[in-house]
Each structure stands twice: as structure tokens, then as C-alpha cells.
Protein backbone atom coordinates (compact mmCIF):
# COMPACT_ATOMS: atom_id res chain seq x y z
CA UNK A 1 -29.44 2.68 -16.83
CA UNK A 2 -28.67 5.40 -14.43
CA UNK A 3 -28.70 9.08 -15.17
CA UNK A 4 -29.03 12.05 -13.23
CA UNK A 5 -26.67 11.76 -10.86
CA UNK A 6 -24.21 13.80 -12.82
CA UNK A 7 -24.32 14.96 -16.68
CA UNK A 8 -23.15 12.57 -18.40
CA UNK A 9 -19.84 12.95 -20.92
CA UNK A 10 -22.88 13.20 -23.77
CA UNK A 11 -24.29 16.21 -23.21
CA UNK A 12 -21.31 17.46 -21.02
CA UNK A 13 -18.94 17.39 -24.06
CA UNK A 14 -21.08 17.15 -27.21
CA UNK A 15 -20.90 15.01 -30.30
CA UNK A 16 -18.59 17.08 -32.01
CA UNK A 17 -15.77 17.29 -29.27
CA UNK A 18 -14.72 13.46 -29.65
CA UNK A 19 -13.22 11.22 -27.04
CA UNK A 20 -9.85 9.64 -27.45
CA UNK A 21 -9.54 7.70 -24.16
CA UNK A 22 -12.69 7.20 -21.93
CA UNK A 23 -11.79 4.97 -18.74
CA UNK A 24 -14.89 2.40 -17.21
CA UNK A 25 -14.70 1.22 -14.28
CA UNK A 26 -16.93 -1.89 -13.62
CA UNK A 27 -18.17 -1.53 -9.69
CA UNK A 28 -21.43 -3.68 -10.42
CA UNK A 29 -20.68 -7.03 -7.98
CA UNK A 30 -21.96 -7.58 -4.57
CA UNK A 31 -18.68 -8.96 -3.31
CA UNK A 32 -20.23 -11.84 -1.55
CA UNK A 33 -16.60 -13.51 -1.27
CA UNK A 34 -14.97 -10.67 0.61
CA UNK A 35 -17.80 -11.04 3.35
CA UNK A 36 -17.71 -7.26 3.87
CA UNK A 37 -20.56 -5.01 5.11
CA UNK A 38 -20.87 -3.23 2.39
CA UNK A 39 -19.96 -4.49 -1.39
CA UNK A 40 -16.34 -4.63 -1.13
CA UNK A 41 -16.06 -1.53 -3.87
CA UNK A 42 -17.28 0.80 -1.52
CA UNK A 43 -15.24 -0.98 1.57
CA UNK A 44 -12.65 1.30 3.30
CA UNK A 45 -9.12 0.50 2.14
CA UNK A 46 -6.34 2.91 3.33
CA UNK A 47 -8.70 5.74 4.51
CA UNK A 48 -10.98 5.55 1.13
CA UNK A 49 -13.65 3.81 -0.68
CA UNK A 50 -11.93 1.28 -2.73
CA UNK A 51 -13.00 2.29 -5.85
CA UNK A 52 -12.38 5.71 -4.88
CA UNK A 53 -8.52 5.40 -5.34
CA UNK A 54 -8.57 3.81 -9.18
CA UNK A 55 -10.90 6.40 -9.90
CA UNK A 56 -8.71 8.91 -8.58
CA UNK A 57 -6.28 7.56 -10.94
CA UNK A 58 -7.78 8.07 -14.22
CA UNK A 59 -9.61 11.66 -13.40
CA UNK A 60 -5.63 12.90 -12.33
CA UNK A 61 -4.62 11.36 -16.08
CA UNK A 62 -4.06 14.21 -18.81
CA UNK A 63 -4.74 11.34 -21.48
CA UNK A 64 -7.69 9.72 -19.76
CA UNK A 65 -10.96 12.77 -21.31
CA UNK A 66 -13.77 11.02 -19.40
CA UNK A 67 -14.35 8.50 -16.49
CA UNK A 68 -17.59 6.43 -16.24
CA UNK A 69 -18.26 4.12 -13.53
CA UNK A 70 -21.37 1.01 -13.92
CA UNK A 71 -22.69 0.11 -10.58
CA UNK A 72 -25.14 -2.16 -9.00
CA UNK A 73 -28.97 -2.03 -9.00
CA UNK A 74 -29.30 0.27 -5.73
CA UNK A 75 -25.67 0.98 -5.37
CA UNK A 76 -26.63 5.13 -6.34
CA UNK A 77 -26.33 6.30 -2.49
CA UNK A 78 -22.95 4.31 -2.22
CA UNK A 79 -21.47 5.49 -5.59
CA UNK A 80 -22.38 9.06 -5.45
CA UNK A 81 -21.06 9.25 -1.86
CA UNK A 82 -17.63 7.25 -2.07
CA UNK A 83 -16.96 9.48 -5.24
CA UNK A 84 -17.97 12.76 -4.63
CA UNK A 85 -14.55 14.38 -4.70
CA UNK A 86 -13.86 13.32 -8.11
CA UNK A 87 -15.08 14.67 -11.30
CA UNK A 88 -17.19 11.37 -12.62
CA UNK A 89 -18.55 12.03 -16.26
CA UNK A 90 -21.63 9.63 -15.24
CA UNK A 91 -23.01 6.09 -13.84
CA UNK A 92 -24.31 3.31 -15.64
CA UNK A 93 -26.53 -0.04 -13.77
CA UNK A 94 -24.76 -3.40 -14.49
CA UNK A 95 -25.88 -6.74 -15.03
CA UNK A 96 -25.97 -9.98 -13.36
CA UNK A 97 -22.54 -11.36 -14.50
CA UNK A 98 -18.99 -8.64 -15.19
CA UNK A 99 -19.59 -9.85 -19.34
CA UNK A 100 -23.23 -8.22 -18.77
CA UNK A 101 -22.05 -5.16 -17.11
CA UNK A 102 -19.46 -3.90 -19.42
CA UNK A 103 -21.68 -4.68 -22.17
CA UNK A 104 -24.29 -1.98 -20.55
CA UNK A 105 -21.49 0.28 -20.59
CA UNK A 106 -20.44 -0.39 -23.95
CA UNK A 107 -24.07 0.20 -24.86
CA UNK A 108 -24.34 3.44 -23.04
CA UNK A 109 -21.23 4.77 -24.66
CA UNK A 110 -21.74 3.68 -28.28
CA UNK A 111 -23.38 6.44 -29.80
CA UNK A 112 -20.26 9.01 -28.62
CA UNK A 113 -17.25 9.68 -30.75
CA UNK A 114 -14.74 7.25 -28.67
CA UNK A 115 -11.58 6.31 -30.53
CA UNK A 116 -10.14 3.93 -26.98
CA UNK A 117 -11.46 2.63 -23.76
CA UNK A 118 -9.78 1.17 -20.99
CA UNK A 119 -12.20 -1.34 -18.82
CA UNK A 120 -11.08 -1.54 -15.42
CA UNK A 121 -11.78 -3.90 -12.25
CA UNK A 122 -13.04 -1.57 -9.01
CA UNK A 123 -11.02 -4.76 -7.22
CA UNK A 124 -7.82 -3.68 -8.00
CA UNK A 125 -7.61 -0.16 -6.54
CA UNK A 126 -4.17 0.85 -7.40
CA UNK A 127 -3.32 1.82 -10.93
CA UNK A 128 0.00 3.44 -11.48
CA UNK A 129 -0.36 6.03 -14.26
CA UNK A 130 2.85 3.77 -15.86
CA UNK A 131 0.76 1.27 -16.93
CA UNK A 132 -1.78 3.58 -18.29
CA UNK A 133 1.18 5.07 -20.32
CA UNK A 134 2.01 2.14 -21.70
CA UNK A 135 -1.23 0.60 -22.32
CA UNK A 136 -1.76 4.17 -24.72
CA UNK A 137 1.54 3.20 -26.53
CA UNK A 138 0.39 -0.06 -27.57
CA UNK A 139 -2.81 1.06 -28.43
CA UNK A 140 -0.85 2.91 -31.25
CA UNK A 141 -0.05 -0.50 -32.76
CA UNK A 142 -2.53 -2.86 -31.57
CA UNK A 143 -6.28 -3.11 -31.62
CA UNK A 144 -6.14 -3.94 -27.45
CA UNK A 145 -3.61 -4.38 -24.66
CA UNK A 146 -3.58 -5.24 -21.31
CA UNK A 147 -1.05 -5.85 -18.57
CA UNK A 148 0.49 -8.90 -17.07
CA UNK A 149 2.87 -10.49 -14.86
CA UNK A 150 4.93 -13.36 -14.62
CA UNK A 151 4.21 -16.60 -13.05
CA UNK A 152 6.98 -17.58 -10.68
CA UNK A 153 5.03 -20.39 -8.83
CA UNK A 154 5.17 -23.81 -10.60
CA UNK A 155 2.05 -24.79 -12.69
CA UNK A 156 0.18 -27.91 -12.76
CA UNK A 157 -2.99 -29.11 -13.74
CA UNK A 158 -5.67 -30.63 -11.50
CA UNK A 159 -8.87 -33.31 -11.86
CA UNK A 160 -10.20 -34.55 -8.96
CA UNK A 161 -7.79 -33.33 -6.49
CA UNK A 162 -4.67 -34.70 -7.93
CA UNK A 163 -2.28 -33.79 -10.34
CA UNK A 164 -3.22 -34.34 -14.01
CA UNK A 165 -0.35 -32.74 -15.94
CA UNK A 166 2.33 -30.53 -15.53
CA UNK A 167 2.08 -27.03 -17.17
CA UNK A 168 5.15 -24.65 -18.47
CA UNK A 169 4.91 -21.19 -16.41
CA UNK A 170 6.92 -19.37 -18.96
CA UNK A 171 3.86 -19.70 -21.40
CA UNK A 172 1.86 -18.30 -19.20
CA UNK A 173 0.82 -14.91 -17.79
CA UNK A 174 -0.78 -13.39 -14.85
CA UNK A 175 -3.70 -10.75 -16.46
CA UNK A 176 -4.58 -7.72 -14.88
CA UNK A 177 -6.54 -4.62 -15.52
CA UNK A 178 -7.52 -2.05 -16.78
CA UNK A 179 -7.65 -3.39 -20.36
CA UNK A 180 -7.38 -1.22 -23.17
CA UNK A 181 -9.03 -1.19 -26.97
CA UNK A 182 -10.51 0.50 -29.90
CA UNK A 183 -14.03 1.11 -29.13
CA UNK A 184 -15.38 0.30 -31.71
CA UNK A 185 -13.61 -3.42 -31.76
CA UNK A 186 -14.49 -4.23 -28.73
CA UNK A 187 -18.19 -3.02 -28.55
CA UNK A 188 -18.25 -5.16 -32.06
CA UNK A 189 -16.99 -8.32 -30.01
CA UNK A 190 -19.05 -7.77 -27.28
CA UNK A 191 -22.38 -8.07 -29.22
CA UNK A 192 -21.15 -11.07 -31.27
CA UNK A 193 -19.46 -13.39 -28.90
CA UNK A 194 -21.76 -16.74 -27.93
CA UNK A 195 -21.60 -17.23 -24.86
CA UNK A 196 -21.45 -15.17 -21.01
CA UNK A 197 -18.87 -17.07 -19.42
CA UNK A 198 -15.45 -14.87 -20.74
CA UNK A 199 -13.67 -13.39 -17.26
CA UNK A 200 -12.37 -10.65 -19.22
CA UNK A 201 -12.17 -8.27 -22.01
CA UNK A 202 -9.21 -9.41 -23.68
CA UNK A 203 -10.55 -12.85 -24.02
CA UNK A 204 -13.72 -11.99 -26.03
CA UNK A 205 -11.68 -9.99 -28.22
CA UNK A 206 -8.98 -12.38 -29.22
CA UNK A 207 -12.00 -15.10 -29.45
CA UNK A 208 -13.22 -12.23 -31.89
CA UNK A 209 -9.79 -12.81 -34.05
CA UNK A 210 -8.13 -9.62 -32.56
CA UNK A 211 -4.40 -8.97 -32.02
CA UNK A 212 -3.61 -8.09 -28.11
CA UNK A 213 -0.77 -6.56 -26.58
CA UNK A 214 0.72 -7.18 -23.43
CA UNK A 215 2.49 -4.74 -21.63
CA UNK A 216 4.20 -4.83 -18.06
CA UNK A 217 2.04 -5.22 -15.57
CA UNK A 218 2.49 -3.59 -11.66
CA UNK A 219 2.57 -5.50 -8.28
CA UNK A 220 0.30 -2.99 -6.46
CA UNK A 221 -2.35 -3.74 -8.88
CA UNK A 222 -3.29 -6.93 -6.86
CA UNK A 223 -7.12 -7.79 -7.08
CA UNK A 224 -9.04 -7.80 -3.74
CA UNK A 225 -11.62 -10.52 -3.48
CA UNK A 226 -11.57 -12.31 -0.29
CA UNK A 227 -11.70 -11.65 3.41
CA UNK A 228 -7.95 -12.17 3.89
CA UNK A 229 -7.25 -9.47 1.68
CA UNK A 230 -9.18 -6.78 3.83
CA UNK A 231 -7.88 -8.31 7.02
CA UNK A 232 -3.79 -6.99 5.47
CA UNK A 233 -4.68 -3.99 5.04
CA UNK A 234 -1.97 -2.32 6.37
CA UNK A 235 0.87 -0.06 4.98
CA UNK A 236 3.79 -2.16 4.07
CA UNK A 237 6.42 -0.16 5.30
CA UNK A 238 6.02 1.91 8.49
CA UNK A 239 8.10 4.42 9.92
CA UNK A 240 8.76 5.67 14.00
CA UNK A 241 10.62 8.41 15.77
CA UNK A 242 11.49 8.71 19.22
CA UNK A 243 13.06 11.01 21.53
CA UNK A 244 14.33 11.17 24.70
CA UNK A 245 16.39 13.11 27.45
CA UNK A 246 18.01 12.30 30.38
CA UNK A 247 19.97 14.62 32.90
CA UNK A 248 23.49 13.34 34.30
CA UNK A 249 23.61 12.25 37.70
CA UNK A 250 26.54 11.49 40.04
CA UNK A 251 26.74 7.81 41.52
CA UNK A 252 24.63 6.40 38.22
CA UNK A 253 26.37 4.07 35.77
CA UNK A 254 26.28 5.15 32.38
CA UNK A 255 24.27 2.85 29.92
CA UNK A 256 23.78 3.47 26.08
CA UNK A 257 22.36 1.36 24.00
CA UNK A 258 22.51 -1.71 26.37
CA UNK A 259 26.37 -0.94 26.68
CA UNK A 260 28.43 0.22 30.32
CA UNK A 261 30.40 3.32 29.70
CA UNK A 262 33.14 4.79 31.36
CA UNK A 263 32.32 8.51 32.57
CA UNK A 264 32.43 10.22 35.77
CA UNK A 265 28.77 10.69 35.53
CA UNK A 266 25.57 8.08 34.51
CA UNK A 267 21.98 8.94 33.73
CA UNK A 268 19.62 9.18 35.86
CA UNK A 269 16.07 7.38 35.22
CA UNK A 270 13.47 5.21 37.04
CA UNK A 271 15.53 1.73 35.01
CA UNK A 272 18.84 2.00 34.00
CA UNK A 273 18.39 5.34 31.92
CA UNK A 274 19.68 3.94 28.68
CA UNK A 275 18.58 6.77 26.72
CA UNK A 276 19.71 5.32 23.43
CA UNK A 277 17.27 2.05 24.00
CA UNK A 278 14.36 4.43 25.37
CA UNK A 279 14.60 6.55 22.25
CA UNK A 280 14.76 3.32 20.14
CA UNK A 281 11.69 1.61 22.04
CA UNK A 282 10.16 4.42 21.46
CA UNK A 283 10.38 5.20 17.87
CA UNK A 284 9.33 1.08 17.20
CA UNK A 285 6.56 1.60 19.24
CA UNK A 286 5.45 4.78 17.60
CA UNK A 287 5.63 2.88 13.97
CA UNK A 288 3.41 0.26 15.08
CA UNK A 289 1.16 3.61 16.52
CA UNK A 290 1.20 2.05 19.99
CA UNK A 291 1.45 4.53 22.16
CA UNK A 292 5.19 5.07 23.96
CA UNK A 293 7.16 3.28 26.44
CA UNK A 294 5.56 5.11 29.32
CA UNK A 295 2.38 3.41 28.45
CA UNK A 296 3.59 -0.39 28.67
CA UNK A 297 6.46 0.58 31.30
CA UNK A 298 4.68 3.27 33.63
CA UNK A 299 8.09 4.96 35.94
CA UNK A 300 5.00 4.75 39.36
CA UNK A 301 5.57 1.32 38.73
CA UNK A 302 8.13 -0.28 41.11
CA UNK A 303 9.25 -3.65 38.58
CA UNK A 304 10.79 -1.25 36.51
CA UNK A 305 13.44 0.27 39.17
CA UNK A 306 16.45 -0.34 37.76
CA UNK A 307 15.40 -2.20 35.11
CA UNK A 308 17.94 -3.13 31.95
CA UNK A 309 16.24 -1.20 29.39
CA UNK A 310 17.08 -4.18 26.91
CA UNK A 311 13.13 -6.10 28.47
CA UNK A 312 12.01 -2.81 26.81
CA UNK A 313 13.15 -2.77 22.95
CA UNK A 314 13.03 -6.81 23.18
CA UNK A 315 9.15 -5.89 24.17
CA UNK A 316 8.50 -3.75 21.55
CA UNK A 317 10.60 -5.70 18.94
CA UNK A 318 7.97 -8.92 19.55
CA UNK A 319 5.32 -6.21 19.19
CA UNK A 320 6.37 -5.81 15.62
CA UNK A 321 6.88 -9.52 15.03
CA UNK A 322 3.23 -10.25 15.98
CA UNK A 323 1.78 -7.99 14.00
CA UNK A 324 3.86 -9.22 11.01
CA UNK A 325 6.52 -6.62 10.85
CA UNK A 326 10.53 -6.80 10.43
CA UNK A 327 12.87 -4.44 11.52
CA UNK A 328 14.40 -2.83 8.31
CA UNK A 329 16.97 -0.46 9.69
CA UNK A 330 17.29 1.97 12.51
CA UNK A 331 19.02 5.91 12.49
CA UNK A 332 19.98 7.10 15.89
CA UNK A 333 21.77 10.17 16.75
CA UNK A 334 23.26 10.98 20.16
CA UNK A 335 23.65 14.89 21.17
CA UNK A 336 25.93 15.36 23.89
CA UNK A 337 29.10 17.22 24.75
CA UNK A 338 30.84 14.39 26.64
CA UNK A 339 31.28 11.44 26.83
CA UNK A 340 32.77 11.11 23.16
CA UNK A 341 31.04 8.41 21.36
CA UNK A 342 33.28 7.59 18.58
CA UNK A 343 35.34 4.90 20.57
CA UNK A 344 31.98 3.31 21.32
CA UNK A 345 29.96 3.23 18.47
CA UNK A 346 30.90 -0.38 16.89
CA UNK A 347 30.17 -2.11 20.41
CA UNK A 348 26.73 -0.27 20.73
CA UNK A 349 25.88 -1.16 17.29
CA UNK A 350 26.49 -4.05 17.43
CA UNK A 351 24.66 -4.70 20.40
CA UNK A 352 21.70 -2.92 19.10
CA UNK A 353 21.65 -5.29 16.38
CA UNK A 354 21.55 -8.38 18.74
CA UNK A 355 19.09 -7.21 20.58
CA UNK A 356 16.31 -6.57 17.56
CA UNK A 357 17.89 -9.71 16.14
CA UNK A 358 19.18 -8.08 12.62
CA UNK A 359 22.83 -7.79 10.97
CA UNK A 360 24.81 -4.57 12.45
CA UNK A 361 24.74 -3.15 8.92
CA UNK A 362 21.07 -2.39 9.79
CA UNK A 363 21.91 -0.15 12.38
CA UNK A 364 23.39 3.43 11.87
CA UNK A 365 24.86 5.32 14.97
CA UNK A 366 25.73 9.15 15.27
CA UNK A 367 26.84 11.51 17.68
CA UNK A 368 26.60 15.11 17.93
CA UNK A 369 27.25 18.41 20.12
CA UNK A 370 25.47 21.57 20.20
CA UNK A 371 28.30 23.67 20.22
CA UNK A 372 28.07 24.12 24.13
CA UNK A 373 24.29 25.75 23.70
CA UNK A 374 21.60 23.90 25.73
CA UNK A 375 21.21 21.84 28.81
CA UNK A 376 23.41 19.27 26.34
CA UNK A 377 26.16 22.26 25.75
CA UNK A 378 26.65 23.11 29.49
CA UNK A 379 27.33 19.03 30.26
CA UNK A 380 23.96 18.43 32.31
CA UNK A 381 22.60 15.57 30.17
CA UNK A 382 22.50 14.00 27.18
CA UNK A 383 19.52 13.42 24.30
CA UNK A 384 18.80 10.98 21.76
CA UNK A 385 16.89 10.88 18.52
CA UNK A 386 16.30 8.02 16.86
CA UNK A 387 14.13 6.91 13.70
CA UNK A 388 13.05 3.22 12.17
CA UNK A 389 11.54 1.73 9.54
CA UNK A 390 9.59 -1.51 9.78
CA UNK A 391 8.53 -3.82 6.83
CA UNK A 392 5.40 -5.82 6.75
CA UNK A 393 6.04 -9.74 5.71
CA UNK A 394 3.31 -11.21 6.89
């Protein structure tokens, strides 16, 4: 075992505190099937060491009264360093298979005053503190618990590549961690199960004749094992703002958002000047962090003279599909004095929507004045803000 590191919850608290709800985290694998560089517990996932973020999750819990975490033979460096921020009560060296490991831990522990422990997989990164909460509620009743979702696929069983029987979903469960128990239970079914093949926790304690709760499990607790799961890695939702200014200009027509309007003035711009598309482009681009329309549609550029600004958003919109994103809605606000916008709003929605191919309802449209202040105030141009929010579906 390791020790040293930090003090561990032994001699940091003493035999006489007692511990109600200790929290292990089982980091011990290599990872092999995630094909990382590093074992996939200490692989970057949004910003942070994987195991960093579960972690994170019990230390912040008032219930949770110490945290250890078993690791790999040689993983010190790794663990120490990807957790240094957090207040870690100590480390403990695995085994060859996860049964192995948590027994170590269980080992380690078994000579502190521990009434619960909740085993958790470093894999699954994000814990919500609910289902912490209501693992500790059924712990009141029950002698384990652990979370679960449904099934909504159909099930069947296989042999040899084909079908051997059909299976009903609705007696069946998707398990999850962190799984919770009375110590002393647990440790007790650890040491007397026959056998090393048991995937988790909850198993070895119902084969040990043990009543085990289930409560609702959470989406974002999805286990991380392969390559493809590293390769998604991005935020799920995404959100962009754009700006842009353009001064009026006589002998220009006036274009906003892809629609002519009537006005004894246009905009005046290397394309057409649609301000309302520009500020739109911009804002998609800036949620998919790809620079601004200046960057893909330089003004030196001569193509562009003139240009409907409509190649631009239809651009950036197949930007967003290629990188798996869908266009969830879009807020854009138009500040100028004249011309009024009300009589034009449904057309320019409308077209909006057509153009990022998504229903109109997706698309809110406002206009505004300054109350004659600014260049917008005294009638020499017009601005637009606009903001969108993009949802990853693939």
C-alpha cells in the first residue's frame, strides 16, 4: 500500500472521531481500451484530470467525512499531481483485477470506525451530489444501494453471433456508480465471496444474501472506456455572440437579415452589408470558437464585393453541422432609430429560419433605439447584436 503522500484519514482524524460516510474511488486500471497516453483516469476531460472532477464531487459533499483514492503500481506522480487541489484523506495501490483493488481498500480502511462507504468508478467523472443524496437515504433502510437507469433499447440474447432469445428490458437495469453500503457488510462479503470475476460491488453483496436498493440513476454519469468516448469530448451545448455596425450610405440598398428594405438610405459594406446576417455569422462562428467572419471572408478580398451575405451564415451553419452541432435558437436585437422594424420582423424571421434550415419559432427578433444618443441616435447607422445556442447531436 501507499502512504506518505498525504496523512491518511487514520491518524488525521483518530479512532475516536468515527466516520459515517468515507467515499473510494477506484483509479487502479491502465485503461488499455481507451488507447490514451496516459491511463485514461488521469486523461484530460473538460480542462481536468478525469478523476479529478468525481473527486471534486465528494470533497465539496457536507455528508461525504473522508475521500480515499486506490491507484496503480507507479501511478503516485500521476495521482498526487491530477489531485493536488483537493483535500485527499490518502492513496491506496490496487490489484490486478477492480474485485482486487477495492478489496485493498477495504483492507486499508477496516480497522477505522466507518459506519458507510460509497465505491466509485474514476470512469465515470460526473457525480451529481443528487445521487449521493439519495444513495444516503437508502442507506437508512438498506444494507447497500446503488443507482440505475432504464433500458430503452430492446434486449436480446446472443450465442454465436445470432439471436438466442429474446429478453424483457423492463426487468432490467442499467448499473452505475458510486455504490453505497455498510462497511462492515461489504468488507464481510468481500473476504468471503469465491471467486474474482464480480464487475461490481453490488453483485458480491447480494451473492452474499444482502438486500440492495436502487435509486435513480443520472445521465451525465456515463462511464468512459473507449477511444470514441475521448474523441466527444466536447460541451453539449455551446453558446456565440456577435456584433456588428454598419454606417448608412446613400445609393446602397438596404439588406437585413437576407431581406430588401425600403429606406432612403442602405448600408454600406464590402458585400451587401446585411448587418443582421454578419452579426448572426458571427455569433455561430464564435460558438464553434472559430474565429469571425473576417477570417473566412477577408473585405481585401475582391469575391466578396457585393456578396449576398446569405453564402456567409449558410457557411458557418455547415460549420456547425460538421462538427456535429444543431442550431437550437437564435436572439437578435436591432438598435436603430429608423427604419422601424416592426412591419418587418415576420418576413426576416422567417427568412432567417430558412436559411439555418430550422422552424421560425427558433428565431427571436428585436428592435431597439437609443433614445437619439449615439452614432445610432443621430440616424448615421445601424447595429446589431445577436446571440445563439448550438446543441451537439452527434
Amino acid at each position: 500500500m501507499f502512504m506518505g503522500l498525504i496523512m491518511s484519514a487514520k491518524s488525521q482524524n483518530g479512532r475516536d472521531r468515527g466516520l459515517k460516510n468515507i467515499a473510494l474511488i477506484v483509479a487502479a486500471g491502465s485503461g488499455s481500451r481507451s488507447k490514451q497516453k496516459t491511463p485514461k483516469q488521469y486523461s484530460k476531460v473538460r480542462g481536468k484530470a478525469m478523476i479529478a472532477h468525481s473527486a471534486l464531487s465528494f470533497a465539496q459533499h457536507s455528508e461525504i467525512d473522508a475521500l480515499y483514492i486506490v491507484i496503480g503500481e507507479g501511478q503516485e506522480e500521476l495521482a498526487k499531481t491530477a489531485l493536488s487541489d483537493i483535500n485527499i484523506s490518502g492513496f491506496i495501490i490496487g490489484g490486478n483485477t477492480r474485485q482486487e483493488s477495492v478489496r485493498n481498500g477495504l483492507d486499508y480502511l477496516s480497522d477505522m470506525p466507518i459506519d458507510n462507504i460509497f465505491i466509485h468508478d474514476a470512469a465515470r467523472p460526473f457525480l451529481p451530489h443528487k445521487v449521493i443524496d439519495d444513495l444516503l437515504i437508502a442507506l437508512d433502510r438498506h444494507d447497500g444501494a446503488f443507482p440505475t437507469l432504464p433500458i430503452a433499447d430492446s434486449i436480446a440474447y446472443v450465442n454465436d453471433g445470432t439471436m438466442a432469445a429474446s429478453a424483457n428490458r423492463d426487468a432490467m437495469a442499467r448499473v452505475q456508480t458510486p455504490q453505497a453500503f455498510n462497511f462492515q457488510h461489504i468488507y464481510a462479503a468481500h473476504k468471503n465471496i469465491k471467486g474474482n470475476d464480480f464487475s461490481d460491488d453490488a453483485q458480491i453483496m447480494h451473492a452474499a444474501g444482502h438486500n440492495i436498493a436502487i435509486v435513480n440513476g443520472d445521465a451525465s454519469l456515463h462511464k468512459y472506456t473507449f477511444a470514441e468516448d475521448f474523441m466527444n469530448e466536447t460541451p453539449k451545448f455551446r453558446v456565440g455572440s456577435g456584433y456588428d455596425v454598419h454606417r448608412f450610405g446613400a445609393g446602397y440598398d438596404l439588406w437585413l437579415g437576407g431581406i430588401k428594405i425600403d429606406h432612403n438610405m442602405g448600408l454600406v459594406g464590402h458585400s451587401d452589408a446585411d448587418i443582421v446576417l454578419h452579426a448572426l455569422t458571427d455569433a455561430l462562428l464564435g460558438a464553434l470558437a472559430m474565429g469571425d467572419i473576417g477570417d473566412h471572408f477577408p473585405p481585401s478580398d475582391p469575391q466578396w464585393k457585393g456578396a449576398s451575405s446569405d453564402i456567409f451564415m449558410k457557411y458557418a451553419c455547415k460549420l456547425a453541422h460538421d462538427k456535429g452541432y444543431a442550431i437550437s435558437n437564435a436572439d437578435i436585437t436591432i438598435i436603430c432609430e429608423a427604419p422601424k422594424i416592426g412591419p418587418h420582423r415576420e418576413d426576416i424571421r422567417k427568412n432567417i429560419a430558412k436559411i439555418l434550415e430550422i422552424s421560425v419559432e427558433q428565431i427571436s427578433l428585436k428592435a431597439t433605439t437609443t433614445e437619439k444618443l449615439g452614432f445610432t441616435g443621430r440616424g448615421e447607422g445601424m447595429a446589431v447584436q445577436a446571440q445563439i445556442l448550438i446543441e451537439k447531436y452527434a
